[in-house]
PDB file of N, CA and C in Angstrom:
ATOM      1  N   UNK A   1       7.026  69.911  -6.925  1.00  0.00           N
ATOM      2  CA  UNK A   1       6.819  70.055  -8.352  1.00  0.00           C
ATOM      3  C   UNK A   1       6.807  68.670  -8.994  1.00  0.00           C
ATOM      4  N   UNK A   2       5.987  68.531  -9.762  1.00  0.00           N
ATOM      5  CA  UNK A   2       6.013  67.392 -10.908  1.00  0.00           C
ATOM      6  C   UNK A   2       5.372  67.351 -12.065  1.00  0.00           C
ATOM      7  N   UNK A   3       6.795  66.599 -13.105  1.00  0.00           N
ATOM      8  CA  UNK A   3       6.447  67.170 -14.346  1.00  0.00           C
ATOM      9  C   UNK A   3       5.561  65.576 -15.346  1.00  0.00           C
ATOM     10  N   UNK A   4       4.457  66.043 -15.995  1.00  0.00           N
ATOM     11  CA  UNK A   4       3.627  64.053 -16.482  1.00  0.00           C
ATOM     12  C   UNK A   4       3.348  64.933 -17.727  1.00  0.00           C
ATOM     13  N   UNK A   5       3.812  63.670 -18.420  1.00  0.00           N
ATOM     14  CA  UNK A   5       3.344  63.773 -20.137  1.00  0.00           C
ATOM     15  C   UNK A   5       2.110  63.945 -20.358  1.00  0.00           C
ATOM     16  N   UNK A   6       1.746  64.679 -21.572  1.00  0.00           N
ATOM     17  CA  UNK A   6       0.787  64.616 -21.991  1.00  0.00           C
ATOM     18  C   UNK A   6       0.462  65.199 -23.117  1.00  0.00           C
ATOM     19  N   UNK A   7      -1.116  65.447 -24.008  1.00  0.00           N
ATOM     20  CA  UNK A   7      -1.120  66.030 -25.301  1.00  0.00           C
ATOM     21  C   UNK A   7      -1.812  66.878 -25.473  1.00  0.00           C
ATOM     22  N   UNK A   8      -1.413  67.969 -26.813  1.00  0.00           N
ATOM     23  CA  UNK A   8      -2.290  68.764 -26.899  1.00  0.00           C
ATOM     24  C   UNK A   8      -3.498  68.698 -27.026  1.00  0.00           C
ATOM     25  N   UNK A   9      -4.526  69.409 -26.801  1.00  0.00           N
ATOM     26  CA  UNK A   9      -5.637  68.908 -27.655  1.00  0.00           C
ATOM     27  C   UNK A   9      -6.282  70.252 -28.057  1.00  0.00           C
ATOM     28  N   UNK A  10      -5.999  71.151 -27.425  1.00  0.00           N
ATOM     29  CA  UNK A  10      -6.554  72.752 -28.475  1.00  0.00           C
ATOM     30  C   UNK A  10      -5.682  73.890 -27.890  1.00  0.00           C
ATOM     31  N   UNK A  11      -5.382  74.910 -28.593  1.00  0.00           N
ATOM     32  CA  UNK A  11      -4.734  76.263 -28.606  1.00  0.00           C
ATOM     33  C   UNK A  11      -5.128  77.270 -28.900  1.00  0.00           C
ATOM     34  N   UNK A  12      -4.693  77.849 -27.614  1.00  0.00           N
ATOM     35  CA  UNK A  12      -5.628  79.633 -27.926  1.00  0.00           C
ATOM     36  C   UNK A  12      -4.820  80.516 -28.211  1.00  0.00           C
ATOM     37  N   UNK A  13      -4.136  80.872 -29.159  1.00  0.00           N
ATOM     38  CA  UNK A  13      -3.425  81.762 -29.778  1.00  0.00           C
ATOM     39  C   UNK A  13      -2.920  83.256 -29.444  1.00  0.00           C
ATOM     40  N   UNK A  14      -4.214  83.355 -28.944  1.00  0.00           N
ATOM     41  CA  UNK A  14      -4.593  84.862 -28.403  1.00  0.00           C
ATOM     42  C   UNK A  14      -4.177  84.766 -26.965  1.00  0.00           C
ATOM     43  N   UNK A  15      -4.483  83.951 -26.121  1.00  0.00           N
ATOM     44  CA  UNK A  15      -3.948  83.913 -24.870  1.00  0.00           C
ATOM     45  C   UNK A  15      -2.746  82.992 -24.755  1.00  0.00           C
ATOM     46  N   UNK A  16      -1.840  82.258 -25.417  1.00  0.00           N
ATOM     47  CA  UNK A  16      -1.006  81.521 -25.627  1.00  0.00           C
ATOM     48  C   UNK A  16      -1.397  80.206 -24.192  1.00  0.00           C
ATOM     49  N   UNK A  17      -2.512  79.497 -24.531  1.00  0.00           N
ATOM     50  CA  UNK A  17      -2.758  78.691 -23.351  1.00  0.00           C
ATOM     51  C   UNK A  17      -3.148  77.662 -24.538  1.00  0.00           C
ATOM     52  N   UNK A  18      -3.269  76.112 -23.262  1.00  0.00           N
ATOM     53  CA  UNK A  18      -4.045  75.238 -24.199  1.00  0.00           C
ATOM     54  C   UNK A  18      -4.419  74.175 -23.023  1.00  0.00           C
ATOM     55  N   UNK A  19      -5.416  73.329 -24.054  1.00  0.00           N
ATOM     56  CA  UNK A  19      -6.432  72.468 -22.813  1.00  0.00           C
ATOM     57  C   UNK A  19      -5.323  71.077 -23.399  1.00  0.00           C
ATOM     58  N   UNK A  20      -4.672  70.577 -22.469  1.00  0.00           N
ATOM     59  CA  UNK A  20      -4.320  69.424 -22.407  1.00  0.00           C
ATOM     60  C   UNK A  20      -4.731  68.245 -21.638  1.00  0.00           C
ATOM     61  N   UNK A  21      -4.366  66.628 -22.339  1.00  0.00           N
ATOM     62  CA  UNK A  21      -5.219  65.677 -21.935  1.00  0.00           C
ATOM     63  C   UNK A  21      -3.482  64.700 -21.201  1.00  0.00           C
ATOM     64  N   UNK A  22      -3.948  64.607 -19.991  1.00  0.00           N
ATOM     65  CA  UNK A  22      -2.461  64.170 -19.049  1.00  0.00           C
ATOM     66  C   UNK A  22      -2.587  62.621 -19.261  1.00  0.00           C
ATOM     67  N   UNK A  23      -1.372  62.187 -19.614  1.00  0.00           N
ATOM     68  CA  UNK A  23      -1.208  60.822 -20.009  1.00  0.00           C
ATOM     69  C   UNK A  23      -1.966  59.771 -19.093  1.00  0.00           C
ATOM     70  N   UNK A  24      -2.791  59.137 -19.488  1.00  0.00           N
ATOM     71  CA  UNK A  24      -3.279  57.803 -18.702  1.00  0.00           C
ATOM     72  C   UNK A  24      -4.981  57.910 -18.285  1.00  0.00           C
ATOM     73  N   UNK A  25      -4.936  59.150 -18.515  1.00  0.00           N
ATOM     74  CA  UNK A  25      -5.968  60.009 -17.994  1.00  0.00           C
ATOM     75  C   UNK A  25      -7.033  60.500 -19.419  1.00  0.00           C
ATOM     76  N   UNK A  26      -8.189  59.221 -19.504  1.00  0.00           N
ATOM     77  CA  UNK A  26      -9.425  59.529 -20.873  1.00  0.00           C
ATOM     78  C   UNK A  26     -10.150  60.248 -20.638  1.00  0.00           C
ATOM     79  N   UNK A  27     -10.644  60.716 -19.529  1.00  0.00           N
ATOM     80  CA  UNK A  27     -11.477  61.730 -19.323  1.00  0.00           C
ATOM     81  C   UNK A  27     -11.133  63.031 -18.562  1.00  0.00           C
ATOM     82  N   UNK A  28     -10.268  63.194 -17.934  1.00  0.00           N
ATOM     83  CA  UNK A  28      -9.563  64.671 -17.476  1.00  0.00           C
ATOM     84  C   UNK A  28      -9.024  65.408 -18.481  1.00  0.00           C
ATOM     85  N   UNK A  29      -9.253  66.531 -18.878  1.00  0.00           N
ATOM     86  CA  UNK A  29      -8.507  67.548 -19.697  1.00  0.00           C
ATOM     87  C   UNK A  29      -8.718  68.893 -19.315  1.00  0.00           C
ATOM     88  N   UNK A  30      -7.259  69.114 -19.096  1.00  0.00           N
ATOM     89  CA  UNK A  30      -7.053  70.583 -18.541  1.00  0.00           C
ATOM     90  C   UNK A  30      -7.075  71.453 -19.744  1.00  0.00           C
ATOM     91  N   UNK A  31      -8.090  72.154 -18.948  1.00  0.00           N
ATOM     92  CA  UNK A  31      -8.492  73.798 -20.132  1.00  0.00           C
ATOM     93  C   UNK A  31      -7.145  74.825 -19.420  1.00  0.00           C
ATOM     94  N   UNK A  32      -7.058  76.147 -20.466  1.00  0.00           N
ATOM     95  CA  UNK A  32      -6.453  77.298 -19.943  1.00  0.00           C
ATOM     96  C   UNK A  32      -5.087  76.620 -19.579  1.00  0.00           C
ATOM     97  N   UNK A  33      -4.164  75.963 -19.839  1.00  0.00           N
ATOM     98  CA  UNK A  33      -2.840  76.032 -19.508  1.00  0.00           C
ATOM     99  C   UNK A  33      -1.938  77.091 -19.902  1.00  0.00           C
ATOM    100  N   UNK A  34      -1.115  77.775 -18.896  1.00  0.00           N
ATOM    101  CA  UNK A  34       0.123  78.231 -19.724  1.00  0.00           C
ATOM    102  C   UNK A  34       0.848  77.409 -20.863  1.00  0.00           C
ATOM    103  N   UNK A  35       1.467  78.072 -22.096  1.00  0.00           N
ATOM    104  CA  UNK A  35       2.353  77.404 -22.629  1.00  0.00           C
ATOM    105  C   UNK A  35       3.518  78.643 -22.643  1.00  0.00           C
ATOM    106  N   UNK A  36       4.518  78.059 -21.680  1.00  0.00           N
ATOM    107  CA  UNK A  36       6.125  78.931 -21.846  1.00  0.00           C
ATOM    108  C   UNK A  36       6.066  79.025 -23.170  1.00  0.00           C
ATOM    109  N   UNK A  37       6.541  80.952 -23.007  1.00  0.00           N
ATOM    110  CA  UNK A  37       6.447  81.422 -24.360  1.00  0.00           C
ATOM    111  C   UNK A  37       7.945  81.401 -25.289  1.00  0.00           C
ATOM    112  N   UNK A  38       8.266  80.807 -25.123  1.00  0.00           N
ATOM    113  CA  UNK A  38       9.325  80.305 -25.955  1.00  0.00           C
ATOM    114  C   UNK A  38       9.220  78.831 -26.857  1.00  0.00           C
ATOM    115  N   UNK A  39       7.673  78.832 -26.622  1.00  0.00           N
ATOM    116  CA  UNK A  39       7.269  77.719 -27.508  1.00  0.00           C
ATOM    117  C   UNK A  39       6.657  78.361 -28.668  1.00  0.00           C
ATOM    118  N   UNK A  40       7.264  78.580 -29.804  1.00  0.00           N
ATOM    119  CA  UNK A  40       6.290  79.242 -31.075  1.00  0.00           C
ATOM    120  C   UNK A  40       4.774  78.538 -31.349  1.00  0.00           C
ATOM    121  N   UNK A  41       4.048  79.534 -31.225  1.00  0.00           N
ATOM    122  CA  UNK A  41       2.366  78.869 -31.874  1.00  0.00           C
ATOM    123  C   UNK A  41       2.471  77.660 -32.631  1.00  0.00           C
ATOM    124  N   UNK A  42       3.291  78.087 -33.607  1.00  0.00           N
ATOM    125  CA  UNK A  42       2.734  76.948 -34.611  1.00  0.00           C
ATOM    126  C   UNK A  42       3.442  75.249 -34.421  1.00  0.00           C
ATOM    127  N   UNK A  43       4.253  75.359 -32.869  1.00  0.00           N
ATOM    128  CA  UNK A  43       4.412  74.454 -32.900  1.00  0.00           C
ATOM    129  C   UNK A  43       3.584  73.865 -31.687  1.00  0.00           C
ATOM    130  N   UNK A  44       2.776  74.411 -31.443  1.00  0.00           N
ATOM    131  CA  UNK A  44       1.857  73.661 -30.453  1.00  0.00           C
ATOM    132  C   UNK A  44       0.414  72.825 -31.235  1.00  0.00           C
ATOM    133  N   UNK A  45       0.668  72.236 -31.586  1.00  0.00           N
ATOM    134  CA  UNK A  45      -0.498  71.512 -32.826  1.00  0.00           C
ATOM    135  C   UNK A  45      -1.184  70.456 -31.814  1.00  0.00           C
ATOM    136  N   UNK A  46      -2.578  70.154 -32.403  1.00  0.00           N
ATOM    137  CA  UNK A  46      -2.938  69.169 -31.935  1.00  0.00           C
ATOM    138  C   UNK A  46      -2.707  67.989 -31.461  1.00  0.00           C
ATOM    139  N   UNK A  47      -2.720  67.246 -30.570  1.00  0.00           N
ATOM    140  CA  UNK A  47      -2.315  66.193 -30.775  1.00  0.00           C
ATOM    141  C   UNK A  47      -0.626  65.643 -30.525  1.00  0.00           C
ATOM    142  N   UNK A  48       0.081  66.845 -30.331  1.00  0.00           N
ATOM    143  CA  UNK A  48       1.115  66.562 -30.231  1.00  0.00           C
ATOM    144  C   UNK A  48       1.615  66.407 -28.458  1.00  0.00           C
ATOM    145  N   UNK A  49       2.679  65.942 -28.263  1.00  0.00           N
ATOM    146  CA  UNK A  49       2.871  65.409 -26.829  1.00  0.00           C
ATOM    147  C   UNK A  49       3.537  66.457 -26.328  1.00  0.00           C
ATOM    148  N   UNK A  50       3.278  67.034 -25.132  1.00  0.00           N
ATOM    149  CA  UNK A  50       4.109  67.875 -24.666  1.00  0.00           C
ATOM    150  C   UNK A  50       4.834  67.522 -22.772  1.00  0.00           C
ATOM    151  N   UNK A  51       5.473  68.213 -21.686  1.00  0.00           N
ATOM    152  CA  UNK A  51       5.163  68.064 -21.100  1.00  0.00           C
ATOM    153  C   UNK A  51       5.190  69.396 -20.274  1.00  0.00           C
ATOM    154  N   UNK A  52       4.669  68.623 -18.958  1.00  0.00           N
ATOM    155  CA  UNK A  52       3.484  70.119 -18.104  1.00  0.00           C
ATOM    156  C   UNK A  52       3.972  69.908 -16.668  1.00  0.00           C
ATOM    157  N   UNK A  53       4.867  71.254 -16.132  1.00  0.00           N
ATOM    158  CA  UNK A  53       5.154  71.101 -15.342  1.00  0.00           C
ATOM    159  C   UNK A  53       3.968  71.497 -14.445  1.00  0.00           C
ATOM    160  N   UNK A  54       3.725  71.136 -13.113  1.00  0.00           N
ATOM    161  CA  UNK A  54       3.179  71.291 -12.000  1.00  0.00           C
ATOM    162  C   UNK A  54       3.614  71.980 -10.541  1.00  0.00           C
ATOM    163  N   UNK A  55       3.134  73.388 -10.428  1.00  0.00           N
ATOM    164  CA  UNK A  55       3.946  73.698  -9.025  1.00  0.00           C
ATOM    165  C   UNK A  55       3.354  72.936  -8.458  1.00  0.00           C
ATOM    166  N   UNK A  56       2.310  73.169  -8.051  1.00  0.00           N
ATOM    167  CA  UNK A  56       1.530  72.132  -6.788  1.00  0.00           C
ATOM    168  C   UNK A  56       0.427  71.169  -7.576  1.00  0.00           C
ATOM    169  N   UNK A  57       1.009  69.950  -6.504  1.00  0.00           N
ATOM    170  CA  UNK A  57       0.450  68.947  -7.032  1.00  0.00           C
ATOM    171  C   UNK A  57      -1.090  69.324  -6.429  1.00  0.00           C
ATOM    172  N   UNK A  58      -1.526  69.545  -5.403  1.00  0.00           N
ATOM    173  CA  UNK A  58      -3.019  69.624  -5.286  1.00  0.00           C
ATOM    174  C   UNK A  58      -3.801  70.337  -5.912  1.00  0.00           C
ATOM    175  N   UNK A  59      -2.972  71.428  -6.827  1.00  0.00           N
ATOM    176  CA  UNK A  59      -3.512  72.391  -7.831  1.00  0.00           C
ATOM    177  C   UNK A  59      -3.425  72.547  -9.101  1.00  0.00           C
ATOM    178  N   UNK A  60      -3.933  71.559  -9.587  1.00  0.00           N
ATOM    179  CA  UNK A  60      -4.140  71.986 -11.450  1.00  0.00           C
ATOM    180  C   UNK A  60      -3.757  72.843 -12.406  1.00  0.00           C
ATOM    181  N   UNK A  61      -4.538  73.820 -11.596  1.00  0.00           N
ATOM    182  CA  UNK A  61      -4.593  75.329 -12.638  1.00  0.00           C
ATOM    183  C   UNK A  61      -3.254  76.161 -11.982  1.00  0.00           C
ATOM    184  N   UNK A  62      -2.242  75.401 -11.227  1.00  0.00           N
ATOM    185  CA  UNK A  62      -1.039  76.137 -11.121  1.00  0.00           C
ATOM    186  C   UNK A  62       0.140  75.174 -12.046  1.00  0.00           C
ATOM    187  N   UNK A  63       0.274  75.050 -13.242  1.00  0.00           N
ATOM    188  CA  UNK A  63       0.746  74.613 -14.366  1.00  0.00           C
ATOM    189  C   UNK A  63       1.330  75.397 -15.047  1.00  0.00           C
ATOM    190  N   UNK A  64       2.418  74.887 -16.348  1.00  0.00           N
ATOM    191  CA  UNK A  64       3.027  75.720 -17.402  1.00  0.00           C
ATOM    192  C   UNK A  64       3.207  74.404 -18.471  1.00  0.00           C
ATOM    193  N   UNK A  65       2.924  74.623 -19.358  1.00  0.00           N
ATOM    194  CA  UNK A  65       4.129  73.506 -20.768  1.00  0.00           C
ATOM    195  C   UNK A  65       5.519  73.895 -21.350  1.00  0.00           C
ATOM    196  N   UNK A  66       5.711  73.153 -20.380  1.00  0.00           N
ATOM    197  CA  UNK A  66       7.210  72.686 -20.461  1.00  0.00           C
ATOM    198  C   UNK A  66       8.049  73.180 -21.940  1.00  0.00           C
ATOM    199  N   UNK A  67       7.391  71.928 -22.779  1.00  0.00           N
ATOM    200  CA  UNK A  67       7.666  71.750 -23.933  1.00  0.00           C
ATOM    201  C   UNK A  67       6.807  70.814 -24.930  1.00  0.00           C
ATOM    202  N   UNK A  68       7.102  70.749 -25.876  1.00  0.00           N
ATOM    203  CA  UNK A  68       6.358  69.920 -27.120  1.00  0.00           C
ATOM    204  C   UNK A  68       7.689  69.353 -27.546  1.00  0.00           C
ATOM    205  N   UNK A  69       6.889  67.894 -28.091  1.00  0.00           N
ATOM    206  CA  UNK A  69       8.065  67.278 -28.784  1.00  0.00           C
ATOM    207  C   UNK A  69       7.457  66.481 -29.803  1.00  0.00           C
ATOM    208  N   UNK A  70       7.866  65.734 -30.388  1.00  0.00           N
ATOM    209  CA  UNK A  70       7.549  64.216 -31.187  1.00  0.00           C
ATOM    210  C   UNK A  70       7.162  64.733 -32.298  1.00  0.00           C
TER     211      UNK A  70
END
């Protein structure tokens, strides 16, 4: 498992997922993330930093957000 910063950059409300952009990284952005639902909608805003845990590192789309902060 490993957990790397990174930011929001859109939220799907309806599916409680979002495409995040992983720190360091200008052109990768993960679509469809889980966001642990103990994160209220309205605090997943644009732009804001969250972080994203990783079960497997060779797999992307096996992810969750952690949390939001800042």
């Amino acid at each position: 498992m490993e957990i790397h910063k990174a930011s929001i950059r859109t939220f799907d409300t309806t599916a409680h997922t979002a495409t995040v952009q992983i720190a360091g990284s200008l052109a990768t952005w993960l679509a469809g993330v889980p966001v642990a639902r103990n994160i209220p909608a309205a605090e997943v805003t644009e732009g804001r930093p969250c972080a994203v845990l990783f079960f497997d590192a060779a797999n992307p789309a096996d992810a969750v957000i952690l949390a939001v902060y800042g």
